[in-house]
N, C-alpha and C. Protein backbone atom coordinates (compact mmCIF):
# COMPACT_ATOMS: atom_id res chain seq x y z
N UNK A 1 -15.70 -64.23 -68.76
CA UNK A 1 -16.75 -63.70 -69.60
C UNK A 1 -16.76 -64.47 -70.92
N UNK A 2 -17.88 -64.78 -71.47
CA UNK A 2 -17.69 -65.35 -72.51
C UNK A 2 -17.75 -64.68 -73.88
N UNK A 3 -17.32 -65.09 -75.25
CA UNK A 3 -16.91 -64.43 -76.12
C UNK A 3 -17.97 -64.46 -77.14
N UNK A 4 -19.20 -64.13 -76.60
CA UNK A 4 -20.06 -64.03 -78.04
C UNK A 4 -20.36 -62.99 -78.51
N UNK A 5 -20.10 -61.97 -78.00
CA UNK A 5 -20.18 -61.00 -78.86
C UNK A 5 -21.23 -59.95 -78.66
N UNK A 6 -22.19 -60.45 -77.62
CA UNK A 6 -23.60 -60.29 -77.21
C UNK A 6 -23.68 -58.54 -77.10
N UNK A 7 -24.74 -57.74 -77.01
CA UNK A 7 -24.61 -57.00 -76.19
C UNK A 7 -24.16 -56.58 -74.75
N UNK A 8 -24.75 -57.38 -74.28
CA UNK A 8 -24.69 -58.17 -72.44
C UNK A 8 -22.95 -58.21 -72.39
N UNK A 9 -22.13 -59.03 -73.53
CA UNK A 9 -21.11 -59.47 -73.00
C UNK A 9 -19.99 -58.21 -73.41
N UNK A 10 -20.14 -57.06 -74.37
CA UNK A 10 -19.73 -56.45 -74.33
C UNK A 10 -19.82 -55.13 -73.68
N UNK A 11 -20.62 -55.22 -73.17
CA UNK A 11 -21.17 -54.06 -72.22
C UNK A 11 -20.40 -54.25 -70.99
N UNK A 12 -20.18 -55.57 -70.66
CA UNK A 12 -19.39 -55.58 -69.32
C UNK A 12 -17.78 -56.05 -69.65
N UNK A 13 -17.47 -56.57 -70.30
CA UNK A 13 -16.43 -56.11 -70.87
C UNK A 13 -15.83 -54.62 -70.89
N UNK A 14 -16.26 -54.11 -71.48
CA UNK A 14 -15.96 -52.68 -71.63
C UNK A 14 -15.70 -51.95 -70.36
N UNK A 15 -17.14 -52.24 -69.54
CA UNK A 15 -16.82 -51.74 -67.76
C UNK A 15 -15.72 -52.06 -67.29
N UNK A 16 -15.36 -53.50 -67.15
CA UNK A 16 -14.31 -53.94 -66.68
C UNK A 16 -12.84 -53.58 -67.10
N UNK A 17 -12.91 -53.49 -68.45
CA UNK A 17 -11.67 -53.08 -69.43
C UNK A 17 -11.37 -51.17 -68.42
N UNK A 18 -12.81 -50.42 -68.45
CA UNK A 18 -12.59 -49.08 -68.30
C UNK A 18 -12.43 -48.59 -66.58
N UNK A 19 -12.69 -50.26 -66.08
CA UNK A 19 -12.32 -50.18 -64.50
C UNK A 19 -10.79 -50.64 -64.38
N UNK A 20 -10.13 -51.26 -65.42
CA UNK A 20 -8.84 -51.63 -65.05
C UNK A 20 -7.94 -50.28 -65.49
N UNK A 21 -8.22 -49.80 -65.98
CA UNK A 21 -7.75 -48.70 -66.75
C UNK A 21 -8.07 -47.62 -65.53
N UNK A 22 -8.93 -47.10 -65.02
CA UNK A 22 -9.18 -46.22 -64.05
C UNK A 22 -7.99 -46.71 -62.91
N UNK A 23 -8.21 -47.54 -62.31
CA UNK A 23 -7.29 -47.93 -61.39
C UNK A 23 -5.82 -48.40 -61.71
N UNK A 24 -5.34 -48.01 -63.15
CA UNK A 24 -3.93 -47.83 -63.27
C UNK A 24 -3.48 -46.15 -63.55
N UNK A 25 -4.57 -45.58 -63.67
CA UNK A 25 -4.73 -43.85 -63.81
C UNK A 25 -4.24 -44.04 -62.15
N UNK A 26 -4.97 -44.51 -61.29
CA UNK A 26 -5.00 -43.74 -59.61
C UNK A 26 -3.84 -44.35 -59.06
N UNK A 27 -3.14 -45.58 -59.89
CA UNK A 27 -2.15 -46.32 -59.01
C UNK A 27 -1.37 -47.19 -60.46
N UNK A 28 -0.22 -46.23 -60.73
CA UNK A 28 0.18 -46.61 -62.06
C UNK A 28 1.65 -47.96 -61.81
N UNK A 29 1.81 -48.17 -61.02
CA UNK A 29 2.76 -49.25 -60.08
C UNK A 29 1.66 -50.25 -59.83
N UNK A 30 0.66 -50.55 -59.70
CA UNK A 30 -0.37 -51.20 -59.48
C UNK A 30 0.43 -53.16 -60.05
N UNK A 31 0.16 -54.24 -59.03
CA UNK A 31 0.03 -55.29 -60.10
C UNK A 31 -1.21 -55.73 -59.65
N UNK A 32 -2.09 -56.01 -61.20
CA UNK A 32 -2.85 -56.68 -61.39
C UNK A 32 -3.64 -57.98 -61.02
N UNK A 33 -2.51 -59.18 -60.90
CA UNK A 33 -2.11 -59.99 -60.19
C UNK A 33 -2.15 -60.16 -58.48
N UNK A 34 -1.67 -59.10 -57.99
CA UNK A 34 -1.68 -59.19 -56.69
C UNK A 34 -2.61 -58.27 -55.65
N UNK A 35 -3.67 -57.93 -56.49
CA UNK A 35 -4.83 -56.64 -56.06
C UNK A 35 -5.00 -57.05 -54.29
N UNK A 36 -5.22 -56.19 -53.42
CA UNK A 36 -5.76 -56.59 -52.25
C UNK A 36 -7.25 -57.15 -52.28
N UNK A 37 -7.76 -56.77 -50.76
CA UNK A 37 -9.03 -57.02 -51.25
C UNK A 37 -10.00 -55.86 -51.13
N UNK A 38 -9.42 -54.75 -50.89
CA UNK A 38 -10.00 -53.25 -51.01
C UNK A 38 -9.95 -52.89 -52.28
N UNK A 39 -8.85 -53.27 -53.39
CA UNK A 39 -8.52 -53.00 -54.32
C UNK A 39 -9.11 -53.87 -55.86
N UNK A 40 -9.51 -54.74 -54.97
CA UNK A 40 -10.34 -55.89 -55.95
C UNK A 40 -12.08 -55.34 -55.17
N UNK A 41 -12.26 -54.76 -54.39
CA UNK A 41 -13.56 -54.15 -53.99
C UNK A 41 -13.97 -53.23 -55.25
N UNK A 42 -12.60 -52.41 -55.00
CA UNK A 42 -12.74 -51.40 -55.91
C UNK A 42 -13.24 -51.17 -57.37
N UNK A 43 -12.47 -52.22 -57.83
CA UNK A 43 -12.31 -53.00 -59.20
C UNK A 43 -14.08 -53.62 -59.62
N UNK A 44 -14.70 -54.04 -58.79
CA UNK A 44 -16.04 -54.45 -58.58
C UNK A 44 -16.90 -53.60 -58.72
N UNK A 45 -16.78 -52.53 -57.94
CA UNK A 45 -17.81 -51.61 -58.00
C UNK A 45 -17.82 -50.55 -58.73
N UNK A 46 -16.45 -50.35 -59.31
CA UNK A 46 -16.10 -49.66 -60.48
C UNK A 46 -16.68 -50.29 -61.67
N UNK A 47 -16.37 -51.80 -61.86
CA UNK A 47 -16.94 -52.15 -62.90
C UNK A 47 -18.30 -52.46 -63.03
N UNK A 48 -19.21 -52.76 -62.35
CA UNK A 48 -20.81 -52.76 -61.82
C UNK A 48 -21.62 -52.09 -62.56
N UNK A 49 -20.94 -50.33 -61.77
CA UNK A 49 -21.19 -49.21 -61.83
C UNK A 49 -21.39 -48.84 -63.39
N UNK A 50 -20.14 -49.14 -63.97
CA UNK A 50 -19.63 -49.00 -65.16
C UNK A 50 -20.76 -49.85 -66.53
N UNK A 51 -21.35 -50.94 -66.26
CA UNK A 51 -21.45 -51.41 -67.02
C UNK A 51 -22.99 -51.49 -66.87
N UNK A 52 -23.53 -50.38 -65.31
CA UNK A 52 -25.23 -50.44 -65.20
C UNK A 52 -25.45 -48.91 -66.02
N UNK A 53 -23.94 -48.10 -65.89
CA UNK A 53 -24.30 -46.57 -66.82
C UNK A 53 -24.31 -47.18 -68.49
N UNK A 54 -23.68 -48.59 -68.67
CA UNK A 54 -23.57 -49.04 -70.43
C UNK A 54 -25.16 -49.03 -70.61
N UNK A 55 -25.16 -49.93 -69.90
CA UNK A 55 -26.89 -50.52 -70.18
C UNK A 55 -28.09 -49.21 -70.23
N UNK A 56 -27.66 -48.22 -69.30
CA UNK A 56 -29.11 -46.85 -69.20
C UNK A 56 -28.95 -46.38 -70.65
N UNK A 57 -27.22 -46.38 -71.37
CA UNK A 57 -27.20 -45.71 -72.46
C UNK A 57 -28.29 -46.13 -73.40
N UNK A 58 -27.71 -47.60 -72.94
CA UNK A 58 -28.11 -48.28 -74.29
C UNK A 58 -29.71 -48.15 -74.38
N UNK A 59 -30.58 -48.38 -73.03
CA UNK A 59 -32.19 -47.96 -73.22
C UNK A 59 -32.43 -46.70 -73.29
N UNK A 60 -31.53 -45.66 -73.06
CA UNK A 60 -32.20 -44.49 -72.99
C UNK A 60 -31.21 -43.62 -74.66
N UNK A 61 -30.57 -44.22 -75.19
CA UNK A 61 -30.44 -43.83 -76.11
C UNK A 61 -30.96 -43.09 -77.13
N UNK A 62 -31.96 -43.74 -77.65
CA UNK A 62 -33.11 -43.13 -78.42
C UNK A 62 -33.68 -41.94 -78.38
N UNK A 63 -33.71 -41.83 -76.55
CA UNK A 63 -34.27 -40.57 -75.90
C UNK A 63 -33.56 -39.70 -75.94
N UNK A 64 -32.22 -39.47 -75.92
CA UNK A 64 -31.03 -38.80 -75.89
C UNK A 64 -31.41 -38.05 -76.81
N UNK A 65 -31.64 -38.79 -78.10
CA UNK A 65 -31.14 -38.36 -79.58
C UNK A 65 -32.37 -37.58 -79.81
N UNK A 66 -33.63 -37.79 -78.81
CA UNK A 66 -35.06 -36.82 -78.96
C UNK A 66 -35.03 -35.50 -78.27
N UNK A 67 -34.10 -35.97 -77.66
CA UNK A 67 -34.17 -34.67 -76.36
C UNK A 67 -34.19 -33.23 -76.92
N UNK A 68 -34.64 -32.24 -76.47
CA UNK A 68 -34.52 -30.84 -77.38
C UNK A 68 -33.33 -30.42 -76.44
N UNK A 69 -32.23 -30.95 -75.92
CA UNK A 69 -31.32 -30.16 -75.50
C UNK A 69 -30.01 -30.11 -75.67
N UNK A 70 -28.87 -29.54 -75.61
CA UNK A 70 -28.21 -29.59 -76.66
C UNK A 70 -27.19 -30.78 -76.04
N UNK A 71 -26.64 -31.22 -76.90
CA UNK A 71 -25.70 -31.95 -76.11
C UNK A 71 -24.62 -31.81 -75.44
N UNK A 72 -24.03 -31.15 -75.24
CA UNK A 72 -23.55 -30.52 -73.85
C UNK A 72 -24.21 -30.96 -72.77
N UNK A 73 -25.78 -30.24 -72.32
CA UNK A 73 -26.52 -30.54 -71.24
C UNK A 73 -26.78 -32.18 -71.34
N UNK A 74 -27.00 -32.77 -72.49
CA UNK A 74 -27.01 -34.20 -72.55
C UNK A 74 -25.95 -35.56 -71.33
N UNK A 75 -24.86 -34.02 -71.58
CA UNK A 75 -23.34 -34.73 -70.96
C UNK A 75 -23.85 -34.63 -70.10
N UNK A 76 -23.93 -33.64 -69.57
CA UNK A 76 -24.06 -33.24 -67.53
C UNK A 76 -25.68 -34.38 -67.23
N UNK A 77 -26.25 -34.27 -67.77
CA UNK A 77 -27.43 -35.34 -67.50
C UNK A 77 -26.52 -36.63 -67.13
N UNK A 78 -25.88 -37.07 -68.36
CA UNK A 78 -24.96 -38.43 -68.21
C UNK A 78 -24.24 -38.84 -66.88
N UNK A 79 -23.33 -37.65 -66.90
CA UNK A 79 -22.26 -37.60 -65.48
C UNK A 79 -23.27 -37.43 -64.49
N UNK A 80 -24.32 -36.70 -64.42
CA UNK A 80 -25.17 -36.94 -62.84
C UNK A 80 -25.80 -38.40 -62.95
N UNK A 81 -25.69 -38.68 -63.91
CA UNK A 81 -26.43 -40.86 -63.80
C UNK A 81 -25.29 -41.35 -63.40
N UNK A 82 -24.04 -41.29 -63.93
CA UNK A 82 -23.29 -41.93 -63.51
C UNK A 82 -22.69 -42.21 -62.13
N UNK A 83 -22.87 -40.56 -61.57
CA UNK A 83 -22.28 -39.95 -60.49
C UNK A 83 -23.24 -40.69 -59.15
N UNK A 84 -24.44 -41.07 -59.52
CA UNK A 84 -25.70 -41.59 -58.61
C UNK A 84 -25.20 -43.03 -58.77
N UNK A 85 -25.11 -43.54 -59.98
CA UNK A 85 -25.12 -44.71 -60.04
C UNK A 85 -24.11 -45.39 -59.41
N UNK A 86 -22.60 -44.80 -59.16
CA UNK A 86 -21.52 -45.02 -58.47
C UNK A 86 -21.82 -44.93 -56.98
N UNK A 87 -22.07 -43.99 -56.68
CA UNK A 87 -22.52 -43.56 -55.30
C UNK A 87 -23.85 -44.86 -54.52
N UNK A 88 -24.57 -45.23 -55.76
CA UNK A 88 -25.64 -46.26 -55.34
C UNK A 88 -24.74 -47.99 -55.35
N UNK A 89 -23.99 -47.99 -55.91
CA UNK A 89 -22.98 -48.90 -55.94
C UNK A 89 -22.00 -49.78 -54.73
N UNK A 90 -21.59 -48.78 -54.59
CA UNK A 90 -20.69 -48.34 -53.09
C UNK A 90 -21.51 -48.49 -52.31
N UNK A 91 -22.92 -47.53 -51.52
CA UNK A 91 -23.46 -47.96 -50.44
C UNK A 91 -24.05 -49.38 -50.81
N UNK A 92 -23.99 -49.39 -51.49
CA UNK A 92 -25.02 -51.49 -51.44
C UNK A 92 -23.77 -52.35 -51.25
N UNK A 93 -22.69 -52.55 -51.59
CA UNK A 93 -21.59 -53.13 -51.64
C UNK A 93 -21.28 -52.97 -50.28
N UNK A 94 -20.99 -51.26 -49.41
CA UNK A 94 -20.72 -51.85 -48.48
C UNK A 94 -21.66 -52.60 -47.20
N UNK A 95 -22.82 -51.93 -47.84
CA UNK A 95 -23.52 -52.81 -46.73
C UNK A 95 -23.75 -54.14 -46.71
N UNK A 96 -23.53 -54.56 -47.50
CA UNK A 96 -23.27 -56.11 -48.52
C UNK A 96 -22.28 -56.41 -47.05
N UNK A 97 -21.37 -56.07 -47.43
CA UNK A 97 -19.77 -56.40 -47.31
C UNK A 97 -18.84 -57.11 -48.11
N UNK A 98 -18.61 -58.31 -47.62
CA UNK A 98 -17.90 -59.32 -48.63
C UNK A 98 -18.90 -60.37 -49.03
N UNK A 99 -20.43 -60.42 -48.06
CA UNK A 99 -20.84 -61.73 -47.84
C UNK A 99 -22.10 -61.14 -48.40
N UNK A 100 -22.78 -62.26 -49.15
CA UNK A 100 -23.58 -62.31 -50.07
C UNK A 100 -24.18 -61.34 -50.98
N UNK A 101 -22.87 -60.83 -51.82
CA UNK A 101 -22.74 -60.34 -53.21
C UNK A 101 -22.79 -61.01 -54.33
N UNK A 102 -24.52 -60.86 -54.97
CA UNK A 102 -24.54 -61.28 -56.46
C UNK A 102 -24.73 -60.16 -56.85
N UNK A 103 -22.94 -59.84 -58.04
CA UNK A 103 -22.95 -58.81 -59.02
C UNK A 103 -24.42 -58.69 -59.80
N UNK A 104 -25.32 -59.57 -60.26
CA UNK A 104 -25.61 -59.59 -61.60
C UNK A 104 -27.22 -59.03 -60.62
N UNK A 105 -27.30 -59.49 -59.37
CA UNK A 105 -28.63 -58.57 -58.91
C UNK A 105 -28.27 -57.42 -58.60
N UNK A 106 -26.93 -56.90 -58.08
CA UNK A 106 -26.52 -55.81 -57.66
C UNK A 106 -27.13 -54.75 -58.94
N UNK A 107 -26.40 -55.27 -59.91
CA UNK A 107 -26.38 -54.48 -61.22
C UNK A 107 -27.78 -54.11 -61.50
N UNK A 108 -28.83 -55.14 -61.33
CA UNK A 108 -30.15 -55.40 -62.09
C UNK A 108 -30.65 -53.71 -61.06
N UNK A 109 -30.15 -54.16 -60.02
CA UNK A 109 -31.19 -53.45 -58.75
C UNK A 109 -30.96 -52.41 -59.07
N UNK A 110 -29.48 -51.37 -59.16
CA UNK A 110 -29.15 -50.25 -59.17
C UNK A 110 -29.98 -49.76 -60.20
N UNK A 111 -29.58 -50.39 -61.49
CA UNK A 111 -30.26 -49.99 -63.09
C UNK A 111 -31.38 -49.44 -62.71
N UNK A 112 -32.64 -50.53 -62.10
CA UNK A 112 -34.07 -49.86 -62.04
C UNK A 112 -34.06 -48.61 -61.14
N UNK A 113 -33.09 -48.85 -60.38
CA UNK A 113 -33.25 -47.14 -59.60
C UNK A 113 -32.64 -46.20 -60.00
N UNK A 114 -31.59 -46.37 -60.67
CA UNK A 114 -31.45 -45.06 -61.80
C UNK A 114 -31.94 -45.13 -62.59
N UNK A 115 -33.17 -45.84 -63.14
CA UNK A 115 -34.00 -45.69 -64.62
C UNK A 115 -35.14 -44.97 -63.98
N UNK A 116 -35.42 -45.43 -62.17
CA UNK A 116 -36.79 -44.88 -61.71
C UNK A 116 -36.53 -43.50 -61.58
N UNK A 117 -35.35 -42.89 -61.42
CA UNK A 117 -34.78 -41.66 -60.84
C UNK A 117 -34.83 -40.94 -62.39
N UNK A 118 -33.96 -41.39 -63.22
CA UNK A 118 -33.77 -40.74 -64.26
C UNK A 118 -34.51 -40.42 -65.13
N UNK A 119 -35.51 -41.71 -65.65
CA UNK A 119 -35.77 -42.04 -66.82
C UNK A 119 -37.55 -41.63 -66.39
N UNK A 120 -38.14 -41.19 -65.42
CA UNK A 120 -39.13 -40.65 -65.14
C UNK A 120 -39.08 -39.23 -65.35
């Protein structure tokens, strides 16, 4: 990843940082270094996932802060985007499989369908 600082580059940063971190929560013996390839699947679609819920924040932000509801319900709105967006993750990946996965359309694709789902 490169270090400019971007929005873009910290947004997935962060995913990735909060996907390595998840998967030393589920597997604290874990090396890093020697991930399988279920475990480097994992790591992928965790971070994907992770960094297509950064991006809804970041456009739907504004809206958040309009919303008449309190924030509490704001949360549970959040966790059901996220909860879709993971779930939309996983089935495209595996039907993917290993063979012809581009993260950066994966990401693009999910986004518009949780923005079409959500953000309507």
């Amino acid at each position: 990843m490169p270090d400019t600082g971007s929005v873009d580059d910290e947004s997935l940063r962060n995913a990735a940082a909060e996907a390595l971190g998840l998967l030393y929560e589920l597997s604290p013996d874990i090396d890093v270094f020697n991930l399988t390839d279920v475990q480097i699947h994992d790591v992928m679609a965790i971070t994907i996932a992770n960094d297509v819920c950064n991006r809804m924040d970041l456009q739907l932000g504004q809206i958040y802060e309009r919303l008449r509801h309190d924030p509490q319900q704001v949360q549970l709105f959040r966790k059901d985007v996220r909860e879709y967006v993971q779930s939309e993750v996983r089935v495209v990946m595996e039907r993917l499989g290993g063979t012809g996965l581009d993260p950066k359309r994966l990401a693009r694709d999910v986004l518009r369908s949780a923005m079409e789902v959500f953000a309507s």
